[in-house]
PDB file of N, CA and C in Angstrom:
ATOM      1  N   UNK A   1       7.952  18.780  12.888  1.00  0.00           N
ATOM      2  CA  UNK A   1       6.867  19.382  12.137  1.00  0.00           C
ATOM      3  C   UNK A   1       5.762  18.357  11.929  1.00  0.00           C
ATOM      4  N   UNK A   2       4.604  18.934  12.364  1.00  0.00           N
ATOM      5  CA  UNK A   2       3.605  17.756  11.790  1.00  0.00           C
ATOM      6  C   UNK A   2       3.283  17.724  10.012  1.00  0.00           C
ATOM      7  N   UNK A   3       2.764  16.777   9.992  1.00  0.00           N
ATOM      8  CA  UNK A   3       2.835  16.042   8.789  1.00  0.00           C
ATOM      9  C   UNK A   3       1.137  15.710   7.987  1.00  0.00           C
ATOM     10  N   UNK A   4       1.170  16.112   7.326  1.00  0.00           N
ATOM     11  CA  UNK A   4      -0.546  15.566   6.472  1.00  0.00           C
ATOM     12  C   UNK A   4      -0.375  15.887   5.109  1.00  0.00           C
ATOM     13  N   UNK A   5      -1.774  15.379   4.390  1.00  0.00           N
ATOM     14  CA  UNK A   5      -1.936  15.618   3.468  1.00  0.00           C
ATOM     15  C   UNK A   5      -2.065  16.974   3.048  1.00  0.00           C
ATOM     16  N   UNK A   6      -2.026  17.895   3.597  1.00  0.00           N
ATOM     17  CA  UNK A   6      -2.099  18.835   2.952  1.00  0.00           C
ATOM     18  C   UNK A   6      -0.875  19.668   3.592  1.00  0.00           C
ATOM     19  N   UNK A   7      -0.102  19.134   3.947  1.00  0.00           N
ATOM     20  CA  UNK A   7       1.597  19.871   3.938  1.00  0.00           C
ATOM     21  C   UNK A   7       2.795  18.998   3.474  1.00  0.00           C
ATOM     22  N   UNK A   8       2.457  18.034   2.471  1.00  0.00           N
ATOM     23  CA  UNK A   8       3.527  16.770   1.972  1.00  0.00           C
ATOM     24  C   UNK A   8       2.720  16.928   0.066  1.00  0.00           C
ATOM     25  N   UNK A   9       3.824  16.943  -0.290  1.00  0.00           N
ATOM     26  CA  UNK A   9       3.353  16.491  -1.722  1.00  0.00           C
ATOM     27  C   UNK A   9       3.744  15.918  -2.096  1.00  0.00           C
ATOM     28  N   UNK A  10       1.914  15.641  -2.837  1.00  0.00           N
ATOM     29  CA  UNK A  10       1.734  13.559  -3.500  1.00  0.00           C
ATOM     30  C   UNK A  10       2.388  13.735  -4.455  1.00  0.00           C
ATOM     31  N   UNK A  11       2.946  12.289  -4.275  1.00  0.00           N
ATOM     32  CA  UNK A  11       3.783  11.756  -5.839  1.00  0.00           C
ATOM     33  C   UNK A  11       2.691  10.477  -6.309  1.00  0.00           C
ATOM     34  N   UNK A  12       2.008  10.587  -7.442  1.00  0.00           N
ATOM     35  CA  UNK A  12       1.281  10.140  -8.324  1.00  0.00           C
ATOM     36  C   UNK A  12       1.571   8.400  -8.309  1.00  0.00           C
ATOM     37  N   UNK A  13       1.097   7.372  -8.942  1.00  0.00           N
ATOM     38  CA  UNK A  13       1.369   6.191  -9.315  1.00  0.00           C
ATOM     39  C   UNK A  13       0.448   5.677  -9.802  1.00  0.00           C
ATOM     40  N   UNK A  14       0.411   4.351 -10.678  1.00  0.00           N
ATOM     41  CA  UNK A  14      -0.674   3.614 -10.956  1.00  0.00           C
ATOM     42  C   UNK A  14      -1.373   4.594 -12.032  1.00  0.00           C
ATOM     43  N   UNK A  15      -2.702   4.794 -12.061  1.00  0.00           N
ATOM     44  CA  UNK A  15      -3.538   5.112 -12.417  1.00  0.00           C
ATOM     45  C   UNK A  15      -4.254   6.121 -11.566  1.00  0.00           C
ATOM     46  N   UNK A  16      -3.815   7.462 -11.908  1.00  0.00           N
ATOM     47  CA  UNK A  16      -4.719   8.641 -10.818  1.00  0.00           C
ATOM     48  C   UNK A  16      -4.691   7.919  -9.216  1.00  0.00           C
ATOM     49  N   UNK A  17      -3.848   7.582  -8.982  1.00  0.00           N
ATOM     50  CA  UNK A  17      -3.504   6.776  -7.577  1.00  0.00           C
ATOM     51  C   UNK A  17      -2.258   8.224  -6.842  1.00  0.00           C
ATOM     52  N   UNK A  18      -2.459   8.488  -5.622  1.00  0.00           N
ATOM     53  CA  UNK A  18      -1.443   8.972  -5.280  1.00  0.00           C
ATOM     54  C   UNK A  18      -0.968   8.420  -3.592  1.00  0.00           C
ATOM     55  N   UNK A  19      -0.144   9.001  -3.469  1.00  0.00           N
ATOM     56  CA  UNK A  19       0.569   8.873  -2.051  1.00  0.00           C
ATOM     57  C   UNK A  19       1.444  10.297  -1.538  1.00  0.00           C
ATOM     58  N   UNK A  20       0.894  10.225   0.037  1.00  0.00           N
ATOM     59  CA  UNK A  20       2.008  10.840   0.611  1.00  0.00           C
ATOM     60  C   UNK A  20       2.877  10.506   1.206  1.00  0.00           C
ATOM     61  N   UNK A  21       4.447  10.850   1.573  1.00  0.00           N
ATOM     62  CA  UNK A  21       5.056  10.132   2.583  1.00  0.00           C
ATOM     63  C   UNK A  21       5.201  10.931   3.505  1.00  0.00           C
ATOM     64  N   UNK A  22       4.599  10.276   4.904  1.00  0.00           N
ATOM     65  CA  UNK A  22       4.040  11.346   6.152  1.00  0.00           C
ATOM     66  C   UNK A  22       5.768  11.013   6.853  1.00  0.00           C
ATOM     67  N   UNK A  23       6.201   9.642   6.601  1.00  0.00           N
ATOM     68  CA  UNK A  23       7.546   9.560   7.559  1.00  0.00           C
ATOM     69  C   UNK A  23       8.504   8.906   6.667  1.00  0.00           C
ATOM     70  N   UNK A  24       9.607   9.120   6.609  1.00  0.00           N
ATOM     71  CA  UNK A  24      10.846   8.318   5.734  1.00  0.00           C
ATOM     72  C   UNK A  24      11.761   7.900   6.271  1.00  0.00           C
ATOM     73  N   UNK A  25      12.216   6.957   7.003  1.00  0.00           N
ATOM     74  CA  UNK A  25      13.571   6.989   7.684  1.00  0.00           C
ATOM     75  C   UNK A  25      13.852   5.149   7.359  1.00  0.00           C
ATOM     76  N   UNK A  26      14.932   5.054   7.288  1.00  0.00           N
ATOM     77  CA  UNK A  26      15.681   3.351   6.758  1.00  0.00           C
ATOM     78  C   UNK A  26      15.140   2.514   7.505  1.00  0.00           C
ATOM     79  N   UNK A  27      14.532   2.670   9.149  1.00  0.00           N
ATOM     80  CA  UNK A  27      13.659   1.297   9.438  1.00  0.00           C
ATOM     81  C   UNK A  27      12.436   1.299   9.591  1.00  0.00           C
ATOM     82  N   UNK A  28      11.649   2.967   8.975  1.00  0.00           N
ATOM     83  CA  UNK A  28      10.335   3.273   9.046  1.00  0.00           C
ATOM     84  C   UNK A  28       9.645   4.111   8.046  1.00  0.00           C
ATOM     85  N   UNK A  29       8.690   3.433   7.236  1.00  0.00           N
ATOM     86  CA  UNK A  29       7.896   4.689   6.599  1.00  0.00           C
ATOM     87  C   UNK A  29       6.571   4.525   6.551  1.00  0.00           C
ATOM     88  N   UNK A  30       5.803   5.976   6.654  1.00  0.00           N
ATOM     89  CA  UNK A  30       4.296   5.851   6.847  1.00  0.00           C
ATOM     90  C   UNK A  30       3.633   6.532   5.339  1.00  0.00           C
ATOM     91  N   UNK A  31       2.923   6.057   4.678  1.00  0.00           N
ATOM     92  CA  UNK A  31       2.308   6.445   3.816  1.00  0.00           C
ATOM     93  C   UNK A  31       0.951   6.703   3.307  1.00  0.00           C
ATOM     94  N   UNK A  32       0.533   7.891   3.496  1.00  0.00           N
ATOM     95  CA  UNK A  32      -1.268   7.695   3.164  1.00  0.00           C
ATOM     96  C   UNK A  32      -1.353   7.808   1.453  1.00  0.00           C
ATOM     97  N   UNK A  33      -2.196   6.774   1.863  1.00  0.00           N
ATOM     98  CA  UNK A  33      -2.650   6.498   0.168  1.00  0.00           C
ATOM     99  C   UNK A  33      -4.262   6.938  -0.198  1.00  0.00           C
ATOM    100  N   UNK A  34      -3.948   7.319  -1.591  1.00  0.00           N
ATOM    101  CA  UNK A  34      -5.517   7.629  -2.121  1.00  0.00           C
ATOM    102  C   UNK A  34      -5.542   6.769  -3.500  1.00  0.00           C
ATOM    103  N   UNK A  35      -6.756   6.124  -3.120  1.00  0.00           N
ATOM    104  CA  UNK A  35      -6.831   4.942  -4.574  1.00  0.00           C
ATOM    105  C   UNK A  35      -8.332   5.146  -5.277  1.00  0.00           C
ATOM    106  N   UNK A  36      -8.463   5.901  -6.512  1.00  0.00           N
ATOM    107  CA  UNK A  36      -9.917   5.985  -6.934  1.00  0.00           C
ATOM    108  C   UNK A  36     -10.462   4.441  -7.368  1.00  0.00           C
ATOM    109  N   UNK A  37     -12.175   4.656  -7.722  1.00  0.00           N
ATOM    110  CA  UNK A  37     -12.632   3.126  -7.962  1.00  0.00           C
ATOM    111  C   UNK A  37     -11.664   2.620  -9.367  1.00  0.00           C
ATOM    112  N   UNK A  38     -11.832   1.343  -9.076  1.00  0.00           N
ATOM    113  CA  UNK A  38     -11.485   0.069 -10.251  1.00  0.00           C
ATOM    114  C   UNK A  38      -9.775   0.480 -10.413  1.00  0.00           C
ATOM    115  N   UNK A  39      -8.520   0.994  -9.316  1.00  0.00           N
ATOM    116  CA  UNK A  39      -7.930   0.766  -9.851  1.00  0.00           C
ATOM    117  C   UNK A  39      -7.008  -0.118  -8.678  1.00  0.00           C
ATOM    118  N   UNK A  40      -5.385  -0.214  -9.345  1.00  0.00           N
ATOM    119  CA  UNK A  40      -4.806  -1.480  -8.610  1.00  0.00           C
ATOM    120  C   UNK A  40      -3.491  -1.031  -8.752  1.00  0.00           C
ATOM    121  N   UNK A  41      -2.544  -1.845  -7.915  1.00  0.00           N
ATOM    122  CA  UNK A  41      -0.932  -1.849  -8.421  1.00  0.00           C
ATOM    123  C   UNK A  41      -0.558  -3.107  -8.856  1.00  0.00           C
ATOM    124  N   UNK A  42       0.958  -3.071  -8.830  1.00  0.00           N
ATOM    125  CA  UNK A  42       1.299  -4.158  -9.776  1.00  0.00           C
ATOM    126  C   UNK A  42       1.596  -5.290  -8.464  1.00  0.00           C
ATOM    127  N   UNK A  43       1.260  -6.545  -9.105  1.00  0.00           N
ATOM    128  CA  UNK A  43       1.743  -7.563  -8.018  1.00  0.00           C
ATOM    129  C   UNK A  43       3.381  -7.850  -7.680  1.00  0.00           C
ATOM    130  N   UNK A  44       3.710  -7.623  -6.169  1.00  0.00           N
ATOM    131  CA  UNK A  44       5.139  -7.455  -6.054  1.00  0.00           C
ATOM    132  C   UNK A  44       5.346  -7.724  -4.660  1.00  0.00           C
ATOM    133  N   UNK A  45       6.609  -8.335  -4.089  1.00  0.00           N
ATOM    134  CA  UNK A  45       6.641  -8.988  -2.999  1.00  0.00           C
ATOM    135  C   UNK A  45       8.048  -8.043  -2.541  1.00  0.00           C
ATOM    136  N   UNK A  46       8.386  -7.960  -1.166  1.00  0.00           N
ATOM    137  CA  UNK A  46       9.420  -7.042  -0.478  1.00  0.00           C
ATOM    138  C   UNK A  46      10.578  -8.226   0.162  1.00  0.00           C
ATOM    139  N   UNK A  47      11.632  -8.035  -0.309  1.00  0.00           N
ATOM    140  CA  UNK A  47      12.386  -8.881   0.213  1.00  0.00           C
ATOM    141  C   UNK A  47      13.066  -8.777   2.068  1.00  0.00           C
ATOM    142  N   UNK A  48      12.866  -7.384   2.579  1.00  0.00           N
ATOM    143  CA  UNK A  48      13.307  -6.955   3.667  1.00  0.00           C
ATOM    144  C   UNK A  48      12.054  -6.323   4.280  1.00  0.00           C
ATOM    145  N   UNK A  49      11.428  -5.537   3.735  1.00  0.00           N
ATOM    146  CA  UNK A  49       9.902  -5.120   4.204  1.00  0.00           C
ATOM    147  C   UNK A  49       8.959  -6.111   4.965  1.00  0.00           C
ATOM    148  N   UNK A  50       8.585  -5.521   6.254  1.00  0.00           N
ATOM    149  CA  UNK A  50       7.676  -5.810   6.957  1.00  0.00           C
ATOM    150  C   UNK A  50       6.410  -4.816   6.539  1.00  0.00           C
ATOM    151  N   UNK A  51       5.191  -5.158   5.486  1.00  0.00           N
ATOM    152  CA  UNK A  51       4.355  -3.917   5.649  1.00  0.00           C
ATOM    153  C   UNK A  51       2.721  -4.297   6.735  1.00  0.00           C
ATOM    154  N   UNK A  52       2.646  -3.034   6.802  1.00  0.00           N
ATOM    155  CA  UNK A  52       0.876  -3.040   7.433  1.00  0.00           C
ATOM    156  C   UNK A  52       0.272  -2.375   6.693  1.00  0.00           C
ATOM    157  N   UNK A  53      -1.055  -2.554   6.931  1.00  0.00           N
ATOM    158  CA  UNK A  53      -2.249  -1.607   5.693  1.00  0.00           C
ATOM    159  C   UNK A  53      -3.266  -1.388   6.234  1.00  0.00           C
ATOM    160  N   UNK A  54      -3.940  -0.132   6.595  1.00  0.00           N
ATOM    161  CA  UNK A  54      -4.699   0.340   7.385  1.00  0.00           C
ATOM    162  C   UNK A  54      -5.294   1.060   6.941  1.00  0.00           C
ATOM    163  N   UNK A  55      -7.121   0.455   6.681  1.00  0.00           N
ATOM    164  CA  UNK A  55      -8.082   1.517   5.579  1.00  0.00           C
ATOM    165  C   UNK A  55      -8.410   3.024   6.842  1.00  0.00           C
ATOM    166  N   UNK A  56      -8.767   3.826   5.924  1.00  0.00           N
ATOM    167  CA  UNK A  56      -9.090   5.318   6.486  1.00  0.00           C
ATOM    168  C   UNK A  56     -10.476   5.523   6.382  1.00  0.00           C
ATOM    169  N   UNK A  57     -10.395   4.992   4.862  1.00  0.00           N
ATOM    170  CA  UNK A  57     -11.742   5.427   4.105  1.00  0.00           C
ATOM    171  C   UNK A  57     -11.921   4.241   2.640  1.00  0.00           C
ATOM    172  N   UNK A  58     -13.731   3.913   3.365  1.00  0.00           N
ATOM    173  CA  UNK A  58     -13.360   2.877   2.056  1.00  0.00           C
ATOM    174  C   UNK A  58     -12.994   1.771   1.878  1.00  0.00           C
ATOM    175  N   UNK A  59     -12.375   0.633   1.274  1.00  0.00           N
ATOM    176  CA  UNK A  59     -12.737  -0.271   0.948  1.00  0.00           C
ATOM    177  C   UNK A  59     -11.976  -0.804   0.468  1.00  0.00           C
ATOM    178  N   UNK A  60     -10.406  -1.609   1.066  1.00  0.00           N
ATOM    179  CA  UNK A  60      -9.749  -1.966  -0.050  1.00  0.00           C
ATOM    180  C   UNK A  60      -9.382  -3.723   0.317  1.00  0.00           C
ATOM    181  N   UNK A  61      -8.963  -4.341  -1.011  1.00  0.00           N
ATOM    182  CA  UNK A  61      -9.034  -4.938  -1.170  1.00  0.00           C
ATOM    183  C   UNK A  61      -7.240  -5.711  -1.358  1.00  0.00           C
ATOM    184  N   UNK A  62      -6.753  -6.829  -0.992  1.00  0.00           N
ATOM    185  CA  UNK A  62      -5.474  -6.909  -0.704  1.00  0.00           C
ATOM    186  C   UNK A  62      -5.158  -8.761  -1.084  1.00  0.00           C
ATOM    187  N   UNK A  63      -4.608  -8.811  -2.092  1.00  0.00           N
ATOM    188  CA  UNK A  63      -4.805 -10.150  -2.956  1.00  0.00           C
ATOM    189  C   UNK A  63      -3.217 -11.290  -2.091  1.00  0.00           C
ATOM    190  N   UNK A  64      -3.167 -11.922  -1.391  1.00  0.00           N
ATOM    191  CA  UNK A  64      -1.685 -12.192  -1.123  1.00  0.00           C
ATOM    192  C   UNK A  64      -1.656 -13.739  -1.409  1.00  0.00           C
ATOM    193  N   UNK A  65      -0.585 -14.216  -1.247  1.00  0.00           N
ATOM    194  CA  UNK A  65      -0.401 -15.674  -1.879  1.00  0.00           C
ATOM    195  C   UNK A  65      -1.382 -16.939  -1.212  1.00  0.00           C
ATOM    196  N   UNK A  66      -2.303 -17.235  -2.091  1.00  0.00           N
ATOM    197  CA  UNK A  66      -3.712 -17.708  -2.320  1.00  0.00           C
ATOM    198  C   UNK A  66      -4.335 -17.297  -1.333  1.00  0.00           C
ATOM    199  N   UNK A  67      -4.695 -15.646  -1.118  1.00  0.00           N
ATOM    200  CA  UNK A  67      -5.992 -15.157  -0.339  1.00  0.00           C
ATOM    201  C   UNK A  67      -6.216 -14.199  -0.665  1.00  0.00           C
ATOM    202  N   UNK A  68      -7.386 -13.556  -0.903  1.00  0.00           N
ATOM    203  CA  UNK A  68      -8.111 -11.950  -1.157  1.00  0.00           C
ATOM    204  C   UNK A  68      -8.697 -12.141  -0.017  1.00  0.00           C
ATOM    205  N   UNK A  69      -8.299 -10.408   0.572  1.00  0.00           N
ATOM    206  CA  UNK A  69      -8.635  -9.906   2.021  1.00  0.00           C
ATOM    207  C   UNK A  69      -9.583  -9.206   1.877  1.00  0.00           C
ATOM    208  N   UNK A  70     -10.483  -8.425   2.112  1.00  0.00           N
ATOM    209  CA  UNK A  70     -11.037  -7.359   2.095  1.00  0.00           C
ATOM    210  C   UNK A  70     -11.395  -6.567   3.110  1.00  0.00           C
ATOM    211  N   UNK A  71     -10.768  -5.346   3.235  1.00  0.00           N
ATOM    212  CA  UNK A  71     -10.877  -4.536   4.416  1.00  0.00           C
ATOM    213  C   UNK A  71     -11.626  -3.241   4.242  1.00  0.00           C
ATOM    214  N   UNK A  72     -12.343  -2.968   5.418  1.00  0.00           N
ATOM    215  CA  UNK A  72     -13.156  -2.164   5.454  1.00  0.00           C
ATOM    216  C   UNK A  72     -12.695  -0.954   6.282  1.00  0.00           C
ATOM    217  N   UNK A  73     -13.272   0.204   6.779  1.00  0.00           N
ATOM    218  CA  UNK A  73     -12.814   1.357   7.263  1.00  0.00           C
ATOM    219  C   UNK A  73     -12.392   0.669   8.548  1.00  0.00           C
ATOM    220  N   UNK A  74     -11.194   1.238   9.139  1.00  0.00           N
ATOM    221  CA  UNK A  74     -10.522   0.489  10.418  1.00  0.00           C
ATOM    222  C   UNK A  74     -10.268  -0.500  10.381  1.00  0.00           C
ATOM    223  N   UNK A  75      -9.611  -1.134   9.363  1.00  0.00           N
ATOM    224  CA  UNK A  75      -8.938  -2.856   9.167  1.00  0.00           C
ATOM    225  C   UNK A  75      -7.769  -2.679   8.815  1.00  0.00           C
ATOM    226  N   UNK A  76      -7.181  -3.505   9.457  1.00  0.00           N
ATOM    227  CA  UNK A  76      -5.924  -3.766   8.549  1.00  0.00           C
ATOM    228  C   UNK A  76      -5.576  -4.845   8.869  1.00  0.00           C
ATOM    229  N   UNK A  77      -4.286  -5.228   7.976  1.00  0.00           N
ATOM    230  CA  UNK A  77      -3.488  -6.241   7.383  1.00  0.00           C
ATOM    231  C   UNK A  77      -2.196  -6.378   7.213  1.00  0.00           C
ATOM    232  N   UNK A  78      -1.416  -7.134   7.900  1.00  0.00           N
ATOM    233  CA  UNK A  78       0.210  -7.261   7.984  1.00  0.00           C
ATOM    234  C   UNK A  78       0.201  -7.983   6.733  1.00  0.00           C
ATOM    235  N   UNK A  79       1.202  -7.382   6.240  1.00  0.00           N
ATOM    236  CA  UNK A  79       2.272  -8.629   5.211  1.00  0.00           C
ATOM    237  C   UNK A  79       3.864  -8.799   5.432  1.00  0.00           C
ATOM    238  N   UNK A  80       4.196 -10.001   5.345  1.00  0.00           N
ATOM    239  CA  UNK A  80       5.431  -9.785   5.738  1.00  0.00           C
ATOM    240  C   UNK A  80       6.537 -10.043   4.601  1.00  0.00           C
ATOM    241  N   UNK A  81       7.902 -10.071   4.888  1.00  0.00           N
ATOM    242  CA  UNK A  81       8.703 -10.037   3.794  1.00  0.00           C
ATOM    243  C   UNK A  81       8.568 -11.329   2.899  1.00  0.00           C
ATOM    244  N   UNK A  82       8.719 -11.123   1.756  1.00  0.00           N
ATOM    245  CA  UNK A  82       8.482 -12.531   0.453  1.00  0.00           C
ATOM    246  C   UNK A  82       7.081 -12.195   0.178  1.00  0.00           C
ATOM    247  N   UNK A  83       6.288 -12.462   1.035  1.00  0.00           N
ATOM    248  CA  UNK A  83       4.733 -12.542   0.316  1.00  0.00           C
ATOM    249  C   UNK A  83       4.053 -11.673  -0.601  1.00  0.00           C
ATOM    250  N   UNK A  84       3.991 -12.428  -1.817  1.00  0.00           N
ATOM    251  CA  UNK A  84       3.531 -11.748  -3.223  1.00  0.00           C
ATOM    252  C   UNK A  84       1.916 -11.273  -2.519  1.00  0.00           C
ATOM    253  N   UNK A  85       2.260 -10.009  -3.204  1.00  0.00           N
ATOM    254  CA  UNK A  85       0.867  -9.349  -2.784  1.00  0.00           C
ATOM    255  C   UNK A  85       0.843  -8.085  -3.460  1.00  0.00           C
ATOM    256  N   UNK A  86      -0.677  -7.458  -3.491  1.00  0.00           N
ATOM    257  CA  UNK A  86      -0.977  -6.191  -4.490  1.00  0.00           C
ATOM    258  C   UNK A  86      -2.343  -5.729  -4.207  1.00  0.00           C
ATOM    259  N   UNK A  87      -2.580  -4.747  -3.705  1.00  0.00           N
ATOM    260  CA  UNK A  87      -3.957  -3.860  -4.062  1.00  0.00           C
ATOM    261  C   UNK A  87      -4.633  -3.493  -4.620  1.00  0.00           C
ATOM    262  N   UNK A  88      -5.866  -3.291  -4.220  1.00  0.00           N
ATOM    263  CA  UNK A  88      -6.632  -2.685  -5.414  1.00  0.00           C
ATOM    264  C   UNK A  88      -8.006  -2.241  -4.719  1.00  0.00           C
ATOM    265  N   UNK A  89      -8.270  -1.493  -5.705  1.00  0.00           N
ATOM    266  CA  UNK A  89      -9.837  -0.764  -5.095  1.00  0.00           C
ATOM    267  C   UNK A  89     -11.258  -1.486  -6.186  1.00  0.00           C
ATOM    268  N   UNK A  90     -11.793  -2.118  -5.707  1.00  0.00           N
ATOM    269  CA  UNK A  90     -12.592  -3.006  -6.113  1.00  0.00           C
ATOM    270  C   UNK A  90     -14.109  -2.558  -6.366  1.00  0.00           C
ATOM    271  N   UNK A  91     -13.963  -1.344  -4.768  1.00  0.00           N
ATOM    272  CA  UNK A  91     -15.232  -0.403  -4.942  1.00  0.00           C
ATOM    273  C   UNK A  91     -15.746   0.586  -5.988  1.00  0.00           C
ATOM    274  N   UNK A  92     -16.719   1.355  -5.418  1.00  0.00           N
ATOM    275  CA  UNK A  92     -17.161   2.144  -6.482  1.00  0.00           C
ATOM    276  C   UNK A  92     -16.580   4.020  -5.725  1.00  0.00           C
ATOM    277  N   UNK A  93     -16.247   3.578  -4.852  1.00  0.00           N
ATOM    278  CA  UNK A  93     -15.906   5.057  -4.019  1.00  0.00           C
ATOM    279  C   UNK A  93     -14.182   5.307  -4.274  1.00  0.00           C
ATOM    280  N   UNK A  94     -13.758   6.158  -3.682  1.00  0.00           N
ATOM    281  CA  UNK A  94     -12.225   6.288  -3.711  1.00  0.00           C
ATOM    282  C   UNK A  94     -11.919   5.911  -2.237  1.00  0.00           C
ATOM    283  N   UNK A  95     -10.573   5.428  -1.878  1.00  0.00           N
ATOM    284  CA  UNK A  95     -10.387   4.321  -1.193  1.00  0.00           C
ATOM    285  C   UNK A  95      -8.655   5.391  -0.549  1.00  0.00           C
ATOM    286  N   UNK A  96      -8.597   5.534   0.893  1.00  0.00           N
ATOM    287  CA  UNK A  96      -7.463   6.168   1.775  1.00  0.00           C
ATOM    288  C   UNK A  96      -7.112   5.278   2.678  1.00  0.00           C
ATOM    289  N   UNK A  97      -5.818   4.839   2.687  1.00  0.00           N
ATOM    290  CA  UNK A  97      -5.458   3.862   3.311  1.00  0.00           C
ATOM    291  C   UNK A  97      -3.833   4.205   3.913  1.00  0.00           C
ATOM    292  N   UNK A  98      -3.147   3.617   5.597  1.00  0.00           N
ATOM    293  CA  UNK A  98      -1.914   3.810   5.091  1.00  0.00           C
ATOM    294  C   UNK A  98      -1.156   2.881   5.268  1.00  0.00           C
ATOM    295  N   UNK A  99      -0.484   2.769   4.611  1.00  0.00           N
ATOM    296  CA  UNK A  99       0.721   1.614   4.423  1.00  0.00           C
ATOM    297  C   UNK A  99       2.107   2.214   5.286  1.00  0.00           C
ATOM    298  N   UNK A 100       1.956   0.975   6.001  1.00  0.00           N
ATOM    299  CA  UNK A 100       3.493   1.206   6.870  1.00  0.00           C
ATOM    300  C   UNK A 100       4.682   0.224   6.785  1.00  0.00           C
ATOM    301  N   UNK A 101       5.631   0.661   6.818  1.00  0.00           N
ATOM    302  CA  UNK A 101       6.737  -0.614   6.710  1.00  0.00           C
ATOM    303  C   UNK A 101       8.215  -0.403   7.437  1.00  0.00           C
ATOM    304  N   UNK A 102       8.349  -1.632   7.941  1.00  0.00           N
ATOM    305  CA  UNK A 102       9.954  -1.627   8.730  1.00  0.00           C
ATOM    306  C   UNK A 102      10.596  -2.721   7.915  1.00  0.00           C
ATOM    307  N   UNK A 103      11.624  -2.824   7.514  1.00  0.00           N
ATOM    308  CA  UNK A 103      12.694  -1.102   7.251  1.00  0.00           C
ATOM    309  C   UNK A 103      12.261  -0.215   6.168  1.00  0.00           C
ATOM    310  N   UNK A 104      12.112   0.525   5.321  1.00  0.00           N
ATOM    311  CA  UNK A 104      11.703   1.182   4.149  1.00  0.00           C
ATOM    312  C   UNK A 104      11.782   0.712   3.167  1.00  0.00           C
ATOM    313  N   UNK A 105      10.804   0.277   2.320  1.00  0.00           N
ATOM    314  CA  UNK A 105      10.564  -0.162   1.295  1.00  0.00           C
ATOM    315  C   UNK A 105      11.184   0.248  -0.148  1.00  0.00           C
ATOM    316  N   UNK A 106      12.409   1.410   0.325  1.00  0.00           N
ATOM    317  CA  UNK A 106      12.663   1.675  -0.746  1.00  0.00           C
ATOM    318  C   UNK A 106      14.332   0.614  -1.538  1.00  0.00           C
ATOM    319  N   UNK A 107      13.988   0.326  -2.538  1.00  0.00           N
ATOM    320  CA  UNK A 107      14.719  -0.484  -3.253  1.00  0.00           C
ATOM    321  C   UNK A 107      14.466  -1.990  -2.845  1.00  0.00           C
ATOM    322  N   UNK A 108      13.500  -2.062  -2.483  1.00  0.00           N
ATOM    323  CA  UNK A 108      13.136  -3.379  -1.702  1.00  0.00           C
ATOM    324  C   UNK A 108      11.853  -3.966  -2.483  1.00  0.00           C
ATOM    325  N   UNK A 109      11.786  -3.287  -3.671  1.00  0.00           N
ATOM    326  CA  UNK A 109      10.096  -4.046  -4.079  1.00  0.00           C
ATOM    327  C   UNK A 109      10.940  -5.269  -5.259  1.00  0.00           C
ATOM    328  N   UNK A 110      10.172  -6.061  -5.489  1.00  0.00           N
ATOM    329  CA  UNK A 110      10.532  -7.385  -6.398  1.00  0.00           C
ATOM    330  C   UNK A 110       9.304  -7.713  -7.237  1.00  0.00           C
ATOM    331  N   UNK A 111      10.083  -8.153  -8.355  1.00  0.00           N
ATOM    332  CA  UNK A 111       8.738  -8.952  -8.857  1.00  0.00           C
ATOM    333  C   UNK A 111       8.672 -10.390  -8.964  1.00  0.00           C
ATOM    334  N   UNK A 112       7.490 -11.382  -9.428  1.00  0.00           N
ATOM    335  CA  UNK A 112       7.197 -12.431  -9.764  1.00  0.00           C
ATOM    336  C   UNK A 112       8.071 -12.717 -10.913  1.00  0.00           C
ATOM    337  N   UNK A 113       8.857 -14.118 -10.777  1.00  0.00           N
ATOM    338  CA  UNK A 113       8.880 -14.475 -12.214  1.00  0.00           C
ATOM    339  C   UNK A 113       7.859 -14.772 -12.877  1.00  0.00           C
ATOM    340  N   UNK A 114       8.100 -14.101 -14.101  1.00  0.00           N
ATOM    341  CA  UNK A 114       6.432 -14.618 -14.916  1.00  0.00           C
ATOM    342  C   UNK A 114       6.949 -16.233 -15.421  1.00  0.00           C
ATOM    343  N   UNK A 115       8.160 -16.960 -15.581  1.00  0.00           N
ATOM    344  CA  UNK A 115       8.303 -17.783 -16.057  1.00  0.00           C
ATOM    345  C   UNK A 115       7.906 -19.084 -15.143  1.00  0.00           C
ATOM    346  N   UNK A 116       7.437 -18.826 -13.594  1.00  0.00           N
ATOM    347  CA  UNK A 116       7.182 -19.960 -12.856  1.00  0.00           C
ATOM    348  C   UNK A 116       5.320 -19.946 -12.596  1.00  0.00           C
TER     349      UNK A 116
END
């Protein structure tokens, strides 16, 4: 079955932030994201995740251990497993992007110690 935004329903996050998941499987998932202006996620690194990030629309912005990226429509950006990193929409527009990752990111997100 094909797959889009308008035959998958978004599950919410962040701040009026949503996502779809276009593919789910244990060494693959594709996700289009919609991010309105000024908002962000939390900073968090994947211990098994390989991700990519690929703008649609818009303007996003991708903070990883000492670098801010900024990508424009048709950019993207690998991150690989460990590297603390987090998004955000910096612009004034709303911001579609999709995030891909091998193996699936699920149970795989981590955080920073705040104590180091």
């Amino acid at each position: 079955m094909k797959k889009s935004i308008s035959n998958v329903t978004p599950r919410g996050w962040g701040d009026n932030c949503n996502t779809w998941e276009l593919l789910s499987r244990q060494d693959l998932v594709v996700f289009h994201e919609r991010m309105p202006p000024a908002t962000t996620e939390v900073e968090h690194y994947h211990n098994k995740a390989r991700q990519f990030f690929f703008v649609l629309k818009g303007e996003l912005a991708i903070k990883t251990m000492g670098s801010d990226h900024i990508l424009g429509e048709h950019e993207g950006l690998e991150i690989p497993p460990g590297e603390l990193h987090h998004v955000r929409n910096l612009s004034a527009g709303t911001t579609e992007f999709l995030a891909i990752a091998h193996p699936s990111t699920a149970g795989d997100r981590s955080f920073p110690d705040p104590s180091s």
